[in-house]
N, C-alpha and C. Protein backbone atom coordinates (compact mmCIF):
# COMPACT_ATOMS: atom_id res chain seq x y z
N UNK A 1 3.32 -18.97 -0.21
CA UNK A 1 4.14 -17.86 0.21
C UNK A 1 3.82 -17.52 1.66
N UNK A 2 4.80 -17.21 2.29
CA UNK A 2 4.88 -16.75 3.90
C UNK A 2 4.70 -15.39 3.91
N UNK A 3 3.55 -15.07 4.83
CA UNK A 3 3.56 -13.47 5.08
C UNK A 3 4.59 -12.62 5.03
N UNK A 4 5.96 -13.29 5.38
CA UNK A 4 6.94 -12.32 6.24
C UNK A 4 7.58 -12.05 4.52
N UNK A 5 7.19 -13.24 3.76
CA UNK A 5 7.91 -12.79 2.14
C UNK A 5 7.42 -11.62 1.60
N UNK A 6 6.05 -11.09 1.81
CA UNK A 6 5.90 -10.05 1.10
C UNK A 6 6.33 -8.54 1.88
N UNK A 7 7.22 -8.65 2.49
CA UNK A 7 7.65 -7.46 2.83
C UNK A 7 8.83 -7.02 2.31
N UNK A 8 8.30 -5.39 1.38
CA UNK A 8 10.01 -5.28 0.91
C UNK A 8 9.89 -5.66 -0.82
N UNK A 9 8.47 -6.20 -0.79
CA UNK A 9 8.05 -6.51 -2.57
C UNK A 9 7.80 -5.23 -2.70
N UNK A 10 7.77 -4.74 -4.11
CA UNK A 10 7.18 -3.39 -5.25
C UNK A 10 5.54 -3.96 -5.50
N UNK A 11 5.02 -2.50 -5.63
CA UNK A 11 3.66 -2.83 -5.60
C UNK A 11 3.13 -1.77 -6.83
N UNK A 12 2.67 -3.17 -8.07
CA UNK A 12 2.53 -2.16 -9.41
C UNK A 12 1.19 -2.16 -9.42
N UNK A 13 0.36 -1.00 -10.14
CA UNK A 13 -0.72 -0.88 -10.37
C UNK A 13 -1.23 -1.45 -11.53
N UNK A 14 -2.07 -1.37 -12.53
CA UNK A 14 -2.69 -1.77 -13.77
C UNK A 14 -1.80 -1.28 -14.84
N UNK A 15 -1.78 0.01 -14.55
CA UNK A 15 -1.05 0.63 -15.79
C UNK A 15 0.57 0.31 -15.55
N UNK A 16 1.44 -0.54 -15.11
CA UNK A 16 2.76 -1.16 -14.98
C UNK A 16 3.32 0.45 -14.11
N UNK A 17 2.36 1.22 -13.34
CA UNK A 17 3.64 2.45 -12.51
C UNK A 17 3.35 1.89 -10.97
N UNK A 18 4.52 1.92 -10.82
CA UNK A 18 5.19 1.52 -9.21
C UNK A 18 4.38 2.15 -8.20
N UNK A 19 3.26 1.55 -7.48
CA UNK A 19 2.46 2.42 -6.38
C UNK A 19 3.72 2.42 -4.83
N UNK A 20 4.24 1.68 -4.60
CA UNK A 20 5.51 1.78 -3.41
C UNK A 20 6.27 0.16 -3.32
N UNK A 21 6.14 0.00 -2.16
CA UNK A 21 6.71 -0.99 -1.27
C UNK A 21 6.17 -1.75 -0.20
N UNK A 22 6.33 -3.24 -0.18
CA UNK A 22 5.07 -3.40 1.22
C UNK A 22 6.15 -3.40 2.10
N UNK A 23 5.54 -2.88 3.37
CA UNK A 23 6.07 -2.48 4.99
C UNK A 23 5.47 -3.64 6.06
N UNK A 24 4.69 -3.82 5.34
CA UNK A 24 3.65 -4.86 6.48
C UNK A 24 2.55 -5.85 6.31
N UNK A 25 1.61 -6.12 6.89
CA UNK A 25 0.50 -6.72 6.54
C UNK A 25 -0.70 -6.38 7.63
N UNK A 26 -1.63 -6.55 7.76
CA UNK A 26 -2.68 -6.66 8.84
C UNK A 26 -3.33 -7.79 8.46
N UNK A 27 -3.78 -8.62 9.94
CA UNK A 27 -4.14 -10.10 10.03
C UNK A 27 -5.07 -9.89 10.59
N UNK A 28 -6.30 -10.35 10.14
CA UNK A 28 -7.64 -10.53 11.24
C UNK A 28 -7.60 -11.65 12.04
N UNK A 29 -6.76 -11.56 13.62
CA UNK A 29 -7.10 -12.16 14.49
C UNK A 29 -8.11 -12.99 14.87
N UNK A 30 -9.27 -12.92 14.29
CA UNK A 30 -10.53 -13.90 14.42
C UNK A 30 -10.47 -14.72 13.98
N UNK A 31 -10.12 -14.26 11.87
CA UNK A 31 -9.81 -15.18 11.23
C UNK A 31 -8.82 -15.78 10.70
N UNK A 32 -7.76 -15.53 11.43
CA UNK A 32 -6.32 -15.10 10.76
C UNK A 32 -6.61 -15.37 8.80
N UNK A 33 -7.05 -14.02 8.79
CA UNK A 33 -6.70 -13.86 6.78
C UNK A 33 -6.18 -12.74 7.04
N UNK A 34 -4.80 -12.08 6.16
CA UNK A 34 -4.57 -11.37 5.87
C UNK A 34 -5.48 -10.35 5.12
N UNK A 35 -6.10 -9.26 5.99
CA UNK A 35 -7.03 -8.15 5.34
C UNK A 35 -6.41 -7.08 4.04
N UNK A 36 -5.17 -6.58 4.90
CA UNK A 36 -4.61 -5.54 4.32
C UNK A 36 -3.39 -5.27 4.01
N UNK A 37 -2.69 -4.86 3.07
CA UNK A 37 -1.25 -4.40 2.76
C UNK A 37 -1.27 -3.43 2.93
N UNK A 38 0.04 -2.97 4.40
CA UNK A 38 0.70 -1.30 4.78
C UNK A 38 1.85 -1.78 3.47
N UNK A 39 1.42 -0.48 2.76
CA UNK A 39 2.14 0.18 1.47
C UNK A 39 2.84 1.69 1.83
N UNK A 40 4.56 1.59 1.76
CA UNK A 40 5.34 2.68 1.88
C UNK A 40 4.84 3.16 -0.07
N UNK A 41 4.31 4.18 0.33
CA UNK A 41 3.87 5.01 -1.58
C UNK A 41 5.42 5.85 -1.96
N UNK A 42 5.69 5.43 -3.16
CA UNK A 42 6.58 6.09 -3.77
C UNK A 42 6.50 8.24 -4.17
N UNK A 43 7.26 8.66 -4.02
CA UNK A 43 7.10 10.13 -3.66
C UNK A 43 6.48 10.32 -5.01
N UNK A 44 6.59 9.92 -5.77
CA UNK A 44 5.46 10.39 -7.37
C UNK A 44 3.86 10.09 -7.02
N UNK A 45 3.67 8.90 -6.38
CA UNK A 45 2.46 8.36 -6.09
C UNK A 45 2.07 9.42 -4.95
N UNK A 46 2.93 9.93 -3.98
CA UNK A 46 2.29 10.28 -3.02
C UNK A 46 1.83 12.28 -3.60
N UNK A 47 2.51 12.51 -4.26
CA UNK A 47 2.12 14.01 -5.21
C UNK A 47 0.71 13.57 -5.90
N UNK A 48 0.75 12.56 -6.78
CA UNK A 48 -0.92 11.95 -7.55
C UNK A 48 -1.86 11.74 -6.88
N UNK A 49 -1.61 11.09 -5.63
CA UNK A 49 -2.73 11.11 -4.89
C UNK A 49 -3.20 12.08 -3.79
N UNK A 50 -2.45 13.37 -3.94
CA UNK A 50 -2.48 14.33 -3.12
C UNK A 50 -2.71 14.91 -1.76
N UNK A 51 -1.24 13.90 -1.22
CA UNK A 51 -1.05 13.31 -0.33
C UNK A 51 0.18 14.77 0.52
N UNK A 52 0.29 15.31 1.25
CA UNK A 52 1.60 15.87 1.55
C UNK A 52 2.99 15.13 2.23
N UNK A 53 3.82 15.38 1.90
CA UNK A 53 5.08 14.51 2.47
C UNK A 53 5.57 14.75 3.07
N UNK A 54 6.03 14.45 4.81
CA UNK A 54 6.61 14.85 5.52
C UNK A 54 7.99 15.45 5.25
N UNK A 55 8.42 16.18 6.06
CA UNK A 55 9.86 16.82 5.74
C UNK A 55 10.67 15.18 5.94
N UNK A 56 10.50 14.77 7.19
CA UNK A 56 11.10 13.62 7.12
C UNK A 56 10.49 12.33 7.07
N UNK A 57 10.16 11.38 6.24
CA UNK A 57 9.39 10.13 6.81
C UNK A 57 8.56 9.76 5.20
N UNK A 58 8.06 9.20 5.68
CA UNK A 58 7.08 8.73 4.35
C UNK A 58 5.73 8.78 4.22
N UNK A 59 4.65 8.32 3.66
CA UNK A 59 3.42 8.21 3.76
C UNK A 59 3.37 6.90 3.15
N UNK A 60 2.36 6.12 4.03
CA UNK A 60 1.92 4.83 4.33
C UNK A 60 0.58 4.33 3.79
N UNK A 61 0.07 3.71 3.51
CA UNK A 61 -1.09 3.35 2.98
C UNK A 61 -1.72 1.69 3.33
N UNK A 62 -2.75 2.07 3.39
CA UNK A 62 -3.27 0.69 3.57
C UNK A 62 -4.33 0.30 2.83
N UNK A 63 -3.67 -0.83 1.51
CA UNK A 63 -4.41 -1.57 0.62
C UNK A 63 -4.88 -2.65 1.10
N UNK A 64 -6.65 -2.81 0.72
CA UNK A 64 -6.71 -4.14 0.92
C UNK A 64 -6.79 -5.25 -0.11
N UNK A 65 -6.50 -6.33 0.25
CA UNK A 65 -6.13 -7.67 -0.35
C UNK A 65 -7.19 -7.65 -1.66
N UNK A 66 -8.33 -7.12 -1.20
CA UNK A 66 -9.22 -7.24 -3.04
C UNK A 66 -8.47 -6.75 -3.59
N UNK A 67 -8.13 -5.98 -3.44
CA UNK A 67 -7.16 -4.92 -4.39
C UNK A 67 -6.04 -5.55 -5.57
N UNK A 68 -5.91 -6.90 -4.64
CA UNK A 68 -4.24 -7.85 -5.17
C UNK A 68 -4.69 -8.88 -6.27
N UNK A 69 -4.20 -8.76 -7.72
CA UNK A 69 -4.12 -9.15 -8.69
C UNK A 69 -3.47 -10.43 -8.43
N UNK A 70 -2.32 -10.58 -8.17
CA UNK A 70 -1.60 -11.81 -7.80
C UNK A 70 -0.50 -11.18 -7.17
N UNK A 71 0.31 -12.19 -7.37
CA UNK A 71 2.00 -11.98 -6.35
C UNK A 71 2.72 -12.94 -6.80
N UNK A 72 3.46 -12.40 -6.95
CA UNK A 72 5.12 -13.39 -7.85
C UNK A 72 6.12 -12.99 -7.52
N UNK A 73 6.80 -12.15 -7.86
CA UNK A 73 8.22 -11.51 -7.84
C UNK A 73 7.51 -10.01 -7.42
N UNK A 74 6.54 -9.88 -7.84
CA UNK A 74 6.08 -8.18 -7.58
C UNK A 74 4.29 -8.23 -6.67
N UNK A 75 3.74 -7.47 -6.26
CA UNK A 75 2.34 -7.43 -6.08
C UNK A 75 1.83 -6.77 -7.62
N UNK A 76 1.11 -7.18 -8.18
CA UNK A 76 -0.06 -6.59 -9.15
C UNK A 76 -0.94 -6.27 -8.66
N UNK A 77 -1.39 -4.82 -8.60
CA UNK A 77 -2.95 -4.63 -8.31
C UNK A 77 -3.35 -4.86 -8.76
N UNK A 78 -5.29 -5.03 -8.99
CA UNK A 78 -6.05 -4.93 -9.83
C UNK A 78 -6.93 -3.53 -10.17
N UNK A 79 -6.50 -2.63 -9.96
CA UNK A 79 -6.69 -1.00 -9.61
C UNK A 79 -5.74 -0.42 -10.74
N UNK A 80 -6.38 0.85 -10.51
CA UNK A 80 -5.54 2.08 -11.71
C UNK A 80 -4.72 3.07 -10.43
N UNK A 81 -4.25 4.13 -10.86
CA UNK A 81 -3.92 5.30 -9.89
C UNK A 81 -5.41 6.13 -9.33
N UNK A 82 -6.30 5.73 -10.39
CA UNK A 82 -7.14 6.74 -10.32
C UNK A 82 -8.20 6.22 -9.22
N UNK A 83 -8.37 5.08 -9.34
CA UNK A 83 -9.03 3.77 -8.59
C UNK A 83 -8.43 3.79 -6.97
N UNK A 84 -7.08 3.93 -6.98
CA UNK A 84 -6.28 3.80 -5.56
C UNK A 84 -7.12 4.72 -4.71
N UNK A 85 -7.61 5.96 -5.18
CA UNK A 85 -7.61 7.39 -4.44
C UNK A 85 -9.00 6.86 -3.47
N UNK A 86 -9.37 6.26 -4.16
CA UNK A 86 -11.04 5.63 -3.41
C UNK A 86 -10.63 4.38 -2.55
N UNK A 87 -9.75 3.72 -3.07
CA UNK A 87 -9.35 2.57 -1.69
C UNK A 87 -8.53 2.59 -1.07
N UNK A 88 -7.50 3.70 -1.06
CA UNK A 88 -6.80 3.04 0.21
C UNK A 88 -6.55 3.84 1.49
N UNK A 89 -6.51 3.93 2.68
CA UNK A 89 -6.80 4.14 3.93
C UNK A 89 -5.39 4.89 4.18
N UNK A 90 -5.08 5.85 4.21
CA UNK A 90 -3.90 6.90 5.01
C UNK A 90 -3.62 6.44 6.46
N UNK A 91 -2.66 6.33 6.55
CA UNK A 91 -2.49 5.81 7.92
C UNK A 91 -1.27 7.28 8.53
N UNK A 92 -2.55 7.70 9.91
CA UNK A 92 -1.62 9.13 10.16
C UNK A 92 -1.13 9.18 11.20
N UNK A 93 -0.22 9.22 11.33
CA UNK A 93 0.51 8.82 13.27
C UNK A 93 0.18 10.43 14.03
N UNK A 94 0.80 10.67 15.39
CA UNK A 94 0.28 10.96 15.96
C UNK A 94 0.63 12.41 15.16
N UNK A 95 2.01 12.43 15.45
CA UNK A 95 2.76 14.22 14.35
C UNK A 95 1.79 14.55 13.48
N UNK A 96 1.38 13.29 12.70
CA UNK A 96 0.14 14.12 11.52
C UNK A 96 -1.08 13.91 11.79
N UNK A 97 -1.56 14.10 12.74
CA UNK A 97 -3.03 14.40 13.06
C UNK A 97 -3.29 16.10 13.69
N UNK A 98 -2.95 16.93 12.88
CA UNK A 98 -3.29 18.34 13.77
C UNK A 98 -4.18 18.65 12.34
C-alpha cells in the first residue's frame, strides 16, 4: 500500500467505534518510516476524549503507527477509547493555543 492510499480511510478502535478519518501521515526523514497517523476525530470521539470543538474546524490527532492493528479497507487500532486518551498527541494550531 502507498502512503497517499491511506488518506481518507476510517479509523476503528478495538471495540468496532469509529475513532475519525486519516488526513495525513508523518515520515521520519532520517528513516523514511512512517511514524504517525494525523487523525480528523469524529465529533462523538472528540466529546469522549474531552477534547473542545471549534465553532468551526475540527480536532486532529496524532496516532502513532504502534497503535495500527492492520489496514485493509479500514485502519484497526490496537487500542480501546480509553487507551487513545494516553496516546495520542493534539495537534493545536496557532487560534488554539491561548
Amino acid at each position: 500500500m502507498r502512503p497517499y492510499e491511506l488518506k481518507g480511510m476510517t479509523v476503528i478502535e478495538t471495540g468496532a467505534k469509529i475513532v475519525g478519518e486519516v488526513r495525513s501521515i508523518e515520515v521520519d526523514c532520517s528513516s523514511w518510516k512512517v511514524t504517525h497517523l494525523r487523525v480528523e476525530l469524529t465529533d462523538e470521539l472528540v466529546k469522549i476524549l474531552g477534547y473542545k470543538k471549534p465553532f468551526l474546524g475540527h480536532i486532529e490527532v496524532m496516532v502513532s503507527v504502534s497503535a495500527v492493528k492492520s489496514v485493509a479497507d479500514v485502519v484497526n487500532l490496537n487500542k480501546s477509547i480509553e487507551e487513545l486518551r494516553d496516546i495520542v498527541e493534539p495537534q493545536l494550531y496557532e487560534s488554539q493555543k491561548t
